[in-house]
PDB file of N, CA and C in Angstrom:
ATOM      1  N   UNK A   1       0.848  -1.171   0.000  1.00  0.00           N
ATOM      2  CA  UNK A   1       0.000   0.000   0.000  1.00  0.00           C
ATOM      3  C   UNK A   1       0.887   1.226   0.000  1.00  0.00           C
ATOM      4  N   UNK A   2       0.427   1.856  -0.714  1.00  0.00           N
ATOM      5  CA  UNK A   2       1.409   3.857  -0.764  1.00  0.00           C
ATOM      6  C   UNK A   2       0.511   4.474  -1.546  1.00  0.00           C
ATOM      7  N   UNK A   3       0.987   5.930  -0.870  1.00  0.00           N
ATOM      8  CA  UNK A   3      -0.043   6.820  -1.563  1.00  0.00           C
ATOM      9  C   UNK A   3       1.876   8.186  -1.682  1.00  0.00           C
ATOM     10  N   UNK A   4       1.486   8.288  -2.999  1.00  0.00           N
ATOM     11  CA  UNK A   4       3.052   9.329  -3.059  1.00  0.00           C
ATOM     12  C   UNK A   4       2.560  10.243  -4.078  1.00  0.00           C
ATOM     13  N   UNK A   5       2.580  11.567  -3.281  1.00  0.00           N
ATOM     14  CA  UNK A   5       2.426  12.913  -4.136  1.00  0.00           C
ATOM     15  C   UNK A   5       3.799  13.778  -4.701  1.00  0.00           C
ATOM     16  N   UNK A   6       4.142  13.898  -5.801  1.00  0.00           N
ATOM     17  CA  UNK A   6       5.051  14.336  -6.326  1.00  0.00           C
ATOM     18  C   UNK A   6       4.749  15.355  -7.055  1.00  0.00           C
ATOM     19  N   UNK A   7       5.007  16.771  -6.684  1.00  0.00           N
ATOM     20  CA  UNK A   7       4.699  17.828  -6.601  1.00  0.00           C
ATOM     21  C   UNK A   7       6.005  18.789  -7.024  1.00  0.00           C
ATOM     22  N   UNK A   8       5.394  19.505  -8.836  1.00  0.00           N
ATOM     23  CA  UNK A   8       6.372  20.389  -9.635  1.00  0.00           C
ATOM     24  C   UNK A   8       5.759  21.544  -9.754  1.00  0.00           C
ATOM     25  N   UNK A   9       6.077  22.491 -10.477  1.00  0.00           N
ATOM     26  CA  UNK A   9       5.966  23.601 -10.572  1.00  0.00           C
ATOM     27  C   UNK A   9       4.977  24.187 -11.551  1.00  0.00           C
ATOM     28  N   UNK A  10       4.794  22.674 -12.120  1.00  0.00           N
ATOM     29  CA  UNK A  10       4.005  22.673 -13.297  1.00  0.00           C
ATOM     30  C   UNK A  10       2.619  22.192 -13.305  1.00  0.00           C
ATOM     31  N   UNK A  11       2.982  20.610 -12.657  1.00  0.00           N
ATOM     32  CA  UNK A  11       1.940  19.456 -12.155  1.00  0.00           C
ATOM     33  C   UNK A  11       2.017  18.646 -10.920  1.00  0.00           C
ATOM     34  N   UNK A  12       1.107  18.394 -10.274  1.00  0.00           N
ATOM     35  CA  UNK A  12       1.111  17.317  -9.208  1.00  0.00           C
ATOM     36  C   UNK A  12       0.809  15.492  -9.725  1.00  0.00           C
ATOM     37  N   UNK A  13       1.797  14.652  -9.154  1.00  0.00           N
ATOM     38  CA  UNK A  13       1.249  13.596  -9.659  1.00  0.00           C
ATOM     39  C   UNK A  13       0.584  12.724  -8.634  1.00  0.00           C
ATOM     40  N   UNK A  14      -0.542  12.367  -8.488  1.00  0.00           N
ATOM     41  CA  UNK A  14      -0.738  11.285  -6.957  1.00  0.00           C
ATOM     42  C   UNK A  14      -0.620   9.712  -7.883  1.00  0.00           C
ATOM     43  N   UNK A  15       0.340   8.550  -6.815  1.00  0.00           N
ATOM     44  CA  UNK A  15       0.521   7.674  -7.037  1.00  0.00           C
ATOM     45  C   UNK A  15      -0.351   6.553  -6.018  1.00  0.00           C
ATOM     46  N   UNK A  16      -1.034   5.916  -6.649  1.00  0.00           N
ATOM     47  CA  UNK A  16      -1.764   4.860  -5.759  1.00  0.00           C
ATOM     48  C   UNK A  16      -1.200   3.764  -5.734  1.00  0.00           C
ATOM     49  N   UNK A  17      -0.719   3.011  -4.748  1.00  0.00           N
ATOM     50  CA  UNK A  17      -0.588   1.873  -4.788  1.00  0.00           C
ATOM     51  C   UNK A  17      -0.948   0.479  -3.812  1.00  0.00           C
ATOM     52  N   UNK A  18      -0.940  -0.419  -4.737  1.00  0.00           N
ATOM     53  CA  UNK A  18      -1.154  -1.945  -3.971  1.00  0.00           C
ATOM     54  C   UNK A  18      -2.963  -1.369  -3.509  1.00  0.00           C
ATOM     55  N   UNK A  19      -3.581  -1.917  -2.223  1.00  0.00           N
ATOM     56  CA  UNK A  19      -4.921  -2.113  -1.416  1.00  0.00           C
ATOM     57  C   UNK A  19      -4.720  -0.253  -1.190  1.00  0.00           C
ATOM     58  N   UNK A  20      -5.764   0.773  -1.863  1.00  0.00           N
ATOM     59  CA  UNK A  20      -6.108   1.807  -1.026  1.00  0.00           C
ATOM     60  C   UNK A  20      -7.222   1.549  -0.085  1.00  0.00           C
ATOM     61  N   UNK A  21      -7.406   1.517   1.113  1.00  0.00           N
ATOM     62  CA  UNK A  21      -8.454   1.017   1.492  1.00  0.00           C
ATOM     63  C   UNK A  21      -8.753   2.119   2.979  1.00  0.00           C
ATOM     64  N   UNK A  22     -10.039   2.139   3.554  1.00  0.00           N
ATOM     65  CA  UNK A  22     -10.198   3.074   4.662  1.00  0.00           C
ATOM     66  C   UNK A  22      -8.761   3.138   5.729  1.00  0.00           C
ATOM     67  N   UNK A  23      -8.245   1.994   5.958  1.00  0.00           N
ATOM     68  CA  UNK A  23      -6.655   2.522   6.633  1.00  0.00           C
ATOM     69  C   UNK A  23      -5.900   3.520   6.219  1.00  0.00           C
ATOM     70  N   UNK A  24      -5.904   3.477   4.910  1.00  0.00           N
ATOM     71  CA  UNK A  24      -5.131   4.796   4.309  1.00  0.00           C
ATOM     72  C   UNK A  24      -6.264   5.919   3.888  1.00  0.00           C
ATOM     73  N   UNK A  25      -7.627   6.204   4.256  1.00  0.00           N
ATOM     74  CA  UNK A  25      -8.035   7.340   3.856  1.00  0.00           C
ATOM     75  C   UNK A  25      -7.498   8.418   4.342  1.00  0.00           C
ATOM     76  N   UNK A  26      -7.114   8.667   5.427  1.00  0.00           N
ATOM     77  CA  UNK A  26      -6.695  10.076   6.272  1.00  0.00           C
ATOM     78  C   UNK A  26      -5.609  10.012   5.450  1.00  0.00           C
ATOM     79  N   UNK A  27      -4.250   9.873   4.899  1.00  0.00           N
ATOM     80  CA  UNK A  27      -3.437   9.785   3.884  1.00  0.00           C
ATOM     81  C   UNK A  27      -3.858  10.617   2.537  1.00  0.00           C
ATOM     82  N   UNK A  28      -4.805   9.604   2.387  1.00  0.00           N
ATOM     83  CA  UNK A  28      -5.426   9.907   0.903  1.00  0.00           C
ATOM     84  C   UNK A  28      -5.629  11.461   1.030  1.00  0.00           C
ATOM     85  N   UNK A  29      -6.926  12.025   1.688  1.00  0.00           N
ATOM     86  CA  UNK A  29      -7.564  12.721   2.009  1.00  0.00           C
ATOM     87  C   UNK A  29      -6.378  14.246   1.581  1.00  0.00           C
ATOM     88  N   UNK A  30      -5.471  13.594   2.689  1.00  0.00           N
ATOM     89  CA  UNK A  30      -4.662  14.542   3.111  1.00  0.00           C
ATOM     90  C   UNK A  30      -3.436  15.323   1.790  1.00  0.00           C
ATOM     91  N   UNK A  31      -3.042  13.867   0.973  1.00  0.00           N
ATOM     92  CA  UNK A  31      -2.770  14.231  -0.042  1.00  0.00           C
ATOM     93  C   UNK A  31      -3.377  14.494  -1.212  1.00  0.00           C
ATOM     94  N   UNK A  32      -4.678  14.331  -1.389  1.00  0.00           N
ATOM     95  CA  UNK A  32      -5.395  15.309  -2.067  1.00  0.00           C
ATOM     96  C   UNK A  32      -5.549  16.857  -2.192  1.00  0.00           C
ATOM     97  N   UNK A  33      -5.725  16.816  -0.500  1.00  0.00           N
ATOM     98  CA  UNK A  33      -6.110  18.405  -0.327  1.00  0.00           C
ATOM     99  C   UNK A  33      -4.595  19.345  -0.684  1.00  0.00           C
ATOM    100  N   UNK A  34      -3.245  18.616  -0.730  1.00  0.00           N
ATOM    101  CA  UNK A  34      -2.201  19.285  -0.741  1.00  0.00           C
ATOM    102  C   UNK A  34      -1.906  18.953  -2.501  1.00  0.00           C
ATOM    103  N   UNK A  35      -2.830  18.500  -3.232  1.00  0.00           N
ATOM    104  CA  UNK A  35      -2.646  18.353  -4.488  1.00  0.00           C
ATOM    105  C   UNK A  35      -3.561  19.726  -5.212  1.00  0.00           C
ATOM    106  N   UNK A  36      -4.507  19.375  -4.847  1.00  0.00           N
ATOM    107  CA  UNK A  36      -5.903  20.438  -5.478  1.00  0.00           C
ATOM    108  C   UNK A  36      -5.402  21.693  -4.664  1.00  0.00           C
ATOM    109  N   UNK A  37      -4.964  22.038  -3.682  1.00  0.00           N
ATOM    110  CA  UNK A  37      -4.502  23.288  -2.953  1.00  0.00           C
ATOM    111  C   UNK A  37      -3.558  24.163  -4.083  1.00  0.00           C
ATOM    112  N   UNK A  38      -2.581  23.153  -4.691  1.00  0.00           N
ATOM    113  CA  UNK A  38      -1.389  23.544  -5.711  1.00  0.00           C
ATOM    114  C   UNK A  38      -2.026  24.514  -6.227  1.00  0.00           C
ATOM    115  N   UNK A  39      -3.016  23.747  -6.963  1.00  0.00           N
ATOM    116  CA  UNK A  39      -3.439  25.204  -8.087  1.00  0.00           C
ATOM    117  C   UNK A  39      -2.968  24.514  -9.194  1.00  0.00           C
ATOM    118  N   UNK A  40      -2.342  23.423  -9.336  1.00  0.00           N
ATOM    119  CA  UNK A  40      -1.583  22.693 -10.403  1.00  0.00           C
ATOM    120  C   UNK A  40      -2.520  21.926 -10.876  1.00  0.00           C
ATOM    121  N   UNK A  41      -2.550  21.002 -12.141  1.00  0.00           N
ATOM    122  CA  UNK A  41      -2.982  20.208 -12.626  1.00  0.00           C
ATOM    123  C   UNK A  41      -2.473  19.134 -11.926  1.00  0.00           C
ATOM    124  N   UNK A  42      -3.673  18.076 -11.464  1.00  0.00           N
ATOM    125  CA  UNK A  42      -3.593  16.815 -11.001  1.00  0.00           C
ATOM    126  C   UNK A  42      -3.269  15.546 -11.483  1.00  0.00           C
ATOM    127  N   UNK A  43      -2.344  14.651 -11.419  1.00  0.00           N
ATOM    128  CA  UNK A  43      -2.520  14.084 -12.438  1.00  0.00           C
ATOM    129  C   UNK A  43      -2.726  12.455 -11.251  1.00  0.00           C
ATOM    130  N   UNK A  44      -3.497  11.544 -11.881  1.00  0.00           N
ATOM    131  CA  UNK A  44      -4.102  10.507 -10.587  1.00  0.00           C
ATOM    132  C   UNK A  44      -3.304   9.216 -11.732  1.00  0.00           C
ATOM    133  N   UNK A  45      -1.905   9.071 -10.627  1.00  0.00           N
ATOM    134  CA  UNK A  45      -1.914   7.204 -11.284  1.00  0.00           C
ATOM    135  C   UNK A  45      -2.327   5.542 -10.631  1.00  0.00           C
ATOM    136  N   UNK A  46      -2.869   5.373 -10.869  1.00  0.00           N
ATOM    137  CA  UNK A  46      -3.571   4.300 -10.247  1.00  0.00           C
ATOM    138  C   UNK A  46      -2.932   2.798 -11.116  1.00  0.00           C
ATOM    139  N   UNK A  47      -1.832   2.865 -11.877  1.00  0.00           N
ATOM    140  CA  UNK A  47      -1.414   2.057 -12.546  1.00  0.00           C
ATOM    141  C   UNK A  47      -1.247   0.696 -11.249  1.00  0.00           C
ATOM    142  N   UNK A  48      -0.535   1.010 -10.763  1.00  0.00           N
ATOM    143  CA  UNK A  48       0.307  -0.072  -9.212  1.00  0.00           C
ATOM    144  C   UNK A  48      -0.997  -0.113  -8.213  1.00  0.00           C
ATOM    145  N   UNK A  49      -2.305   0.154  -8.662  1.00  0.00           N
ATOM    146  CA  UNK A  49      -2.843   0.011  -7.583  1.00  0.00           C
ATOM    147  C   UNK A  49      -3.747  -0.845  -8.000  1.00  0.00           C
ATOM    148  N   UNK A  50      -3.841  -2.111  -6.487  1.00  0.00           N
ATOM    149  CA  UNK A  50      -4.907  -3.261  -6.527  1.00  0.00           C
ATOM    150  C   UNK A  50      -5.750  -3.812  -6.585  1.00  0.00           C
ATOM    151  N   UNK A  51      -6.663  -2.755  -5.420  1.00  0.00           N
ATOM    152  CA  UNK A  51      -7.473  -2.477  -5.079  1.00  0.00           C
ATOM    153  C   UNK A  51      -8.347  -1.078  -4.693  1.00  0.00           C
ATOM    154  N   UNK A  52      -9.592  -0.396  -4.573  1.00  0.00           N
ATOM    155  CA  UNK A  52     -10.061   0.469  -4.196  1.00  0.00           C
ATOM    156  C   UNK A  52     -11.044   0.757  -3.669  1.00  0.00           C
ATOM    157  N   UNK A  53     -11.462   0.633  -2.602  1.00  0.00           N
ATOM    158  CA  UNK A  53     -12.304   0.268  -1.609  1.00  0.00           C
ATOM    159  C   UNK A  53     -13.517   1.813  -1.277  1.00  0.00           C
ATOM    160  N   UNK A  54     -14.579   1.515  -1.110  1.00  0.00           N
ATOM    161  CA  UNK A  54     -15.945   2.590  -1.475  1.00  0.00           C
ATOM    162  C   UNK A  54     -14.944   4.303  -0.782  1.00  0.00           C
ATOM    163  N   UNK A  55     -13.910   3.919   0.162  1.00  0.00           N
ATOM    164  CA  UNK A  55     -13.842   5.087   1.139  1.00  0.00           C
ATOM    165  C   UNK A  55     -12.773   5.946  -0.267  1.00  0.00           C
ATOM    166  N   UNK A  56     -12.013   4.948  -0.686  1.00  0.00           N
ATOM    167  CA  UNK A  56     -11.338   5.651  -1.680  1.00  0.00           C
ATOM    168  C   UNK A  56     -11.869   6.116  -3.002  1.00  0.00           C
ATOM    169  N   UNK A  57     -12.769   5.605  -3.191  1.00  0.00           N
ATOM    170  CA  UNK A  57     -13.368   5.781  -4.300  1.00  0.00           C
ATOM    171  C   UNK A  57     -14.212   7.344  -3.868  1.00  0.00           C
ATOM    172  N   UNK A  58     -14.806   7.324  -2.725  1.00  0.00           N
ATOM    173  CA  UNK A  58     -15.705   8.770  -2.034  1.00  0.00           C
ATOM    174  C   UNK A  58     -14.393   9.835  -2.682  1.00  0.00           C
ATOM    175  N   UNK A  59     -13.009   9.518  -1.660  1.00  0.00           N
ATOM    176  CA  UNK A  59     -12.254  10.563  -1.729  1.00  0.00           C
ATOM    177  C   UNK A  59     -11.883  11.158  -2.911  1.00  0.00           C
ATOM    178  N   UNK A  60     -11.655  10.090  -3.850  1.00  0.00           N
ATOM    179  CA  UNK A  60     -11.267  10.423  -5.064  1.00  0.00           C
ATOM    180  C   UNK A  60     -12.716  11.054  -6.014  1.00  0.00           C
ATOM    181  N   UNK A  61     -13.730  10.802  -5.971  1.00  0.00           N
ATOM    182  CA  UNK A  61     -15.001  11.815  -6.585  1.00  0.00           C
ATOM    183  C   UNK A  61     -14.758  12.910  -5.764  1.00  0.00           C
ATOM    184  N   UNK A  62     -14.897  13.123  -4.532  1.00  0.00           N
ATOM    185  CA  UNK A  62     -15.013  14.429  -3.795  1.00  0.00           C
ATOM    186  C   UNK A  62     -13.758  15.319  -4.492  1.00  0.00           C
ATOM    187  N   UNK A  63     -12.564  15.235  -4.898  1.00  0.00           N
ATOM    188  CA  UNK A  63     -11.450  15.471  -5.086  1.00  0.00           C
ATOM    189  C   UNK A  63     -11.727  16.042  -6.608  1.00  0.00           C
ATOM    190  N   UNK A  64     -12.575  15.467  -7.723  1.00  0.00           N
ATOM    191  CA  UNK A  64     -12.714  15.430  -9.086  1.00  0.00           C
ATOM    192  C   UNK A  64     -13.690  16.795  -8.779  1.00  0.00           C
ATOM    193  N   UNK A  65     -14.532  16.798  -8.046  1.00  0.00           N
ATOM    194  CA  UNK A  65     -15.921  17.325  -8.005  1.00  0.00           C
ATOM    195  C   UNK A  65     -15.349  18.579  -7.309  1.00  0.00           C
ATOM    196  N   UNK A  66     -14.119  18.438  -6.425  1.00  0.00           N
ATOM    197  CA  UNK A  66     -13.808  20.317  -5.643  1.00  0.00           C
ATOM    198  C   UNK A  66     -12.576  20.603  -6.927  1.00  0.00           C
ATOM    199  N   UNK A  67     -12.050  19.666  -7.802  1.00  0.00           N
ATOM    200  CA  UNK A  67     -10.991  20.235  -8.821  1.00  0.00           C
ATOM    201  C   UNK A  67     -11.578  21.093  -9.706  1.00  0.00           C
ATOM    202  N   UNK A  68     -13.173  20.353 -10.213  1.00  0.00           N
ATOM    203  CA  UNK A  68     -14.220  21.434 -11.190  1.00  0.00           C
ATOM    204  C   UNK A  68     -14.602  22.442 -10.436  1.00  0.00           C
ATOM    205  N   UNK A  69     -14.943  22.859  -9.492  1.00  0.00           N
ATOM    206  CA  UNK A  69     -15.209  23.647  -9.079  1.00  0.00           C
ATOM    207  C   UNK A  69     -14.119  25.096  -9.245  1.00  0.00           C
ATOM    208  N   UNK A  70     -12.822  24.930  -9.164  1.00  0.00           N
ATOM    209  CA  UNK A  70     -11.982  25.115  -9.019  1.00  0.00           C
ATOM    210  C   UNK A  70     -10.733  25.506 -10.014  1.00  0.00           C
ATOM    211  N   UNK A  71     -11.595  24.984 -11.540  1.00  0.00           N
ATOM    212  CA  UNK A  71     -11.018  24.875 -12.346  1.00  0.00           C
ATOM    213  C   UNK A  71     -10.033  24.124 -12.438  1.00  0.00           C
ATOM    214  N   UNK A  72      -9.477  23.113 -11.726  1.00  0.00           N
ATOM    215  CA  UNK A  72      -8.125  22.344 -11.818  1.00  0.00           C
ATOM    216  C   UNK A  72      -8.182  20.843 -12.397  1.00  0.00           C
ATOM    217  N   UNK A  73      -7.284  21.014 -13.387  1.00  0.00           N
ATOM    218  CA  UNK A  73      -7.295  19.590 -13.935  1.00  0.00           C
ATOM    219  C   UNK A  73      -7.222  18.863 -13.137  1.00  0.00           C
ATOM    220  N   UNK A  74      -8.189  17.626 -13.061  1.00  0.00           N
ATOM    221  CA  UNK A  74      -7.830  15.705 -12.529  1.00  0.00           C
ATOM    222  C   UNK A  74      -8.061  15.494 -13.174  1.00  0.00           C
ATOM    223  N   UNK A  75      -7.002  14.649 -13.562  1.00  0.00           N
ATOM    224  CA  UNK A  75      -7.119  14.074 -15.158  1.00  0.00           C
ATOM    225  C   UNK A  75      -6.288  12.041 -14.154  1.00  0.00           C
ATOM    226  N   UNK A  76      -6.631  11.132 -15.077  1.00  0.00           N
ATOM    227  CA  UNK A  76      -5.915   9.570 -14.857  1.00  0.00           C
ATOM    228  C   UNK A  76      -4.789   9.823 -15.731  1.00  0.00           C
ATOM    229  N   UNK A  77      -4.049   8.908 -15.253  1.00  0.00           N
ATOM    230  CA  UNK A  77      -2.619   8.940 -16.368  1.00  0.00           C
ATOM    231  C   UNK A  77      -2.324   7.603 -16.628  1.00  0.00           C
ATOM    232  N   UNK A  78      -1.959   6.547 -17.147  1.00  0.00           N
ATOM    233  CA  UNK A  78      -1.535   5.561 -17.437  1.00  0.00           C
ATOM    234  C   UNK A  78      -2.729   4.475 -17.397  1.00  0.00           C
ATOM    235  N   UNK A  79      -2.593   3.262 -17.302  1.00  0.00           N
ATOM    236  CA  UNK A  79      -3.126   2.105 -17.368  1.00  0.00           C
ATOM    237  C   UNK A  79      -4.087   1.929 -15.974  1.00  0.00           C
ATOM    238  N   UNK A  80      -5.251   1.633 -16.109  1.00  0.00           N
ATOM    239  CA  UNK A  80      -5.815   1.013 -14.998  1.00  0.00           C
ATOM    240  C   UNK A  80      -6.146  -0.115 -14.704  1.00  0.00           C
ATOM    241  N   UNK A  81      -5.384  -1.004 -13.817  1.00  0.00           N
ATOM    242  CA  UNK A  81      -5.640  -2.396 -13.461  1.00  0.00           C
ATOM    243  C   UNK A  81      -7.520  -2.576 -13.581  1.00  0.00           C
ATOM    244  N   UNK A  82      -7.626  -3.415 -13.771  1.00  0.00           N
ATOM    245  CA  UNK A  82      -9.257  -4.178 -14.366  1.00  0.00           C
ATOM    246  C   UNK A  82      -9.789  -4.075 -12.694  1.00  0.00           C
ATOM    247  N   UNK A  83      -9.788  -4.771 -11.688  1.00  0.00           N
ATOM    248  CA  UNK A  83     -10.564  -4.278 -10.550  1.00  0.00           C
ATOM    249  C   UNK A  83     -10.403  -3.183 -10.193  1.00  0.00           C
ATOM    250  N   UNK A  84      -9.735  -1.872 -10.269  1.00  0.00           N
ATOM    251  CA  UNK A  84      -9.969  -0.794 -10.019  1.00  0.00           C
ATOM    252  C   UNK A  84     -10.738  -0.526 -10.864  1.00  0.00           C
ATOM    253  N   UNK A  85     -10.782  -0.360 -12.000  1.00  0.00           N
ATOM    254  CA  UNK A  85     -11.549   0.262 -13.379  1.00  0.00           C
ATOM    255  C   UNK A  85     -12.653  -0.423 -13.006  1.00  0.00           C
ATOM    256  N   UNK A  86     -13.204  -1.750 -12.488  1.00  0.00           N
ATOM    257  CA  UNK A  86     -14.320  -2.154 -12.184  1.00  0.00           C
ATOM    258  C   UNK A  86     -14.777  -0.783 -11.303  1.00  0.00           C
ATOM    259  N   UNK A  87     -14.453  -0.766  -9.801  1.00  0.00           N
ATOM    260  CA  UNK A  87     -14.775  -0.438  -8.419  1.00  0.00           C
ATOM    261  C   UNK A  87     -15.126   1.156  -8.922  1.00  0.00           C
ATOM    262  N   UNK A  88     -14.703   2.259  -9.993  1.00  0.00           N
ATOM    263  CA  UNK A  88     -14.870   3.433 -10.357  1.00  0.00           C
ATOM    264  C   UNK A  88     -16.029   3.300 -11.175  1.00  0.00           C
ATOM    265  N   UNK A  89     -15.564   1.674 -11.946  1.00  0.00           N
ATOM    266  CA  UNK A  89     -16.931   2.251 -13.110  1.00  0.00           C
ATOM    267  C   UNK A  89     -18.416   1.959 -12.315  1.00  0.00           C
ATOM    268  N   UNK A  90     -18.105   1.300 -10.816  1.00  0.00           N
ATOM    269  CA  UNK A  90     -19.598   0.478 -10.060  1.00  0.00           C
ATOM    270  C   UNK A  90     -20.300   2.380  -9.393  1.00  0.00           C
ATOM    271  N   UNK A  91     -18.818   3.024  -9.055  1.00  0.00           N
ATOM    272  CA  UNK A  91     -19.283   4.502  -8.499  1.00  0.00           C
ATOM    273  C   UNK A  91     -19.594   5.016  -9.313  1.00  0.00           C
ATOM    274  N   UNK A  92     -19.733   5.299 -10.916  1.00  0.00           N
ATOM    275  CA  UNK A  92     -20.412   6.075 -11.859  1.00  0.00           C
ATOM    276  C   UNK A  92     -19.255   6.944 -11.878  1.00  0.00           C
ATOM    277  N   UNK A  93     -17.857   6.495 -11.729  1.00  0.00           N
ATOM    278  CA  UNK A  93     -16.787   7.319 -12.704  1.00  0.00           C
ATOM    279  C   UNK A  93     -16.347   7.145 -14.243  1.00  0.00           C
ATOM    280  N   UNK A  94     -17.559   6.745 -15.292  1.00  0.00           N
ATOM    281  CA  UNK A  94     -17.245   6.414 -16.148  1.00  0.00           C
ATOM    282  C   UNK A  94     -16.657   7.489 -17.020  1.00  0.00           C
ATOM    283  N   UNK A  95     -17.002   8.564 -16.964  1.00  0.00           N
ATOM    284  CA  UNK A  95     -16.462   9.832 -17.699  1.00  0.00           C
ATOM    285  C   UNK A  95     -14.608   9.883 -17.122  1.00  0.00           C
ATOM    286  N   UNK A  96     -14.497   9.399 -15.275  1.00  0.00           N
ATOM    287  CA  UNK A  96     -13.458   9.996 -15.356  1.00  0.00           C
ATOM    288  C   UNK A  96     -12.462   8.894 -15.765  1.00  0.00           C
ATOM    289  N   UNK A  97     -13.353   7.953 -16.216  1.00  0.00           N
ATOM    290  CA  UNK A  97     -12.007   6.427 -16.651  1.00  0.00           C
ATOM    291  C   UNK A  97     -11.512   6.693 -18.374  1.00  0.00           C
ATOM    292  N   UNK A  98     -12.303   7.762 -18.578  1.00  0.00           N
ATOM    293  CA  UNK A  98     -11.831   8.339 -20.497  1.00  0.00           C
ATOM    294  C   UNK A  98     -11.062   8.325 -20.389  1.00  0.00           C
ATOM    295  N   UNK A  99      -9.916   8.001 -21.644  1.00  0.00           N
ATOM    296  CA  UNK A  99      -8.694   8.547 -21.493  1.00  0.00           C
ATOM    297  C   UNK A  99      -8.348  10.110 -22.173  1.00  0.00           C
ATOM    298  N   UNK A 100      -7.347  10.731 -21.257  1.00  0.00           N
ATOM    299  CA  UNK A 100      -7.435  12.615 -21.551  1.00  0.00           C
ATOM    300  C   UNK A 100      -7.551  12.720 -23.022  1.00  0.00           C
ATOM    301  N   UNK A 101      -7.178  12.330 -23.510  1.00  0.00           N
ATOM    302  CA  UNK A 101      -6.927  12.964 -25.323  1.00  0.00           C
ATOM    303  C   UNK A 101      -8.292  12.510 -25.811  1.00  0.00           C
ATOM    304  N   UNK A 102      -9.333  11.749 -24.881  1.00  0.00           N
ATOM    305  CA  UNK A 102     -10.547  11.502 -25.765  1.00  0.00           C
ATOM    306  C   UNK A 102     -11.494  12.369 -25.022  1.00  0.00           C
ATOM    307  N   UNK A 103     -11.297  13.030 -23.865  1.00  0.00           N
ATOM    308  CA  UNK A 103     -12.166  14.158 -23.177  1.00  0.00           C
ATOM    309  C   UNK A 103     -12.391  15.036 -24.048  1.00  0.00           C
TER     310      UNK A 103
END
């Protein structure tokens, strides 16, 4: 399990990995709010990640939903393992599983 925010001048990247699950929401949460705070474009990789459990899935809509508000890109970046892409598409993130160049 890891959650790693890597943070430029340009873009933020959040890295998910292995089980995100309610143990790591306060994590999550936390590196969200220091992602969308940037003012930067978000960028969410969920490539290395296993699993995603309803609490992560909340954080990550709440996160999409204060970035529009906000004007700030969240955008996915790379490949999404098949049970995550399940667990987003069961929350009605089907718009945000597009890939960017087809938005």
């Amino acid at each position: 399990m890891g959650i790693t925010l890597e943070q430029s001048e340009l873009s933020d990247v959040l890295r998910l990995e292995g089980v995100i699950d309610i143990s790591s929401a306060g994590e999550l949460k936390e590196e969200l709010r220091k992602a969308l705070e940037s003012g930067h474009p978000v960028h969410l990789s969920l490539e290395s990640a296993t699993d995603l459990d309803v609490t992560a899935v909340q954080l990550l809509w709440a996160a999409e939903r204060k970035a529009k508000g906000a004007e700030v890109s969240f955008v996915l970046d790379g490949t999404i393992p098949e049970p995550v892409s399940t667990a987003l598409n069961l929350a009605g993130f089907q718009t945000f599983l597009v890939p960017l160049e087809t938005r």
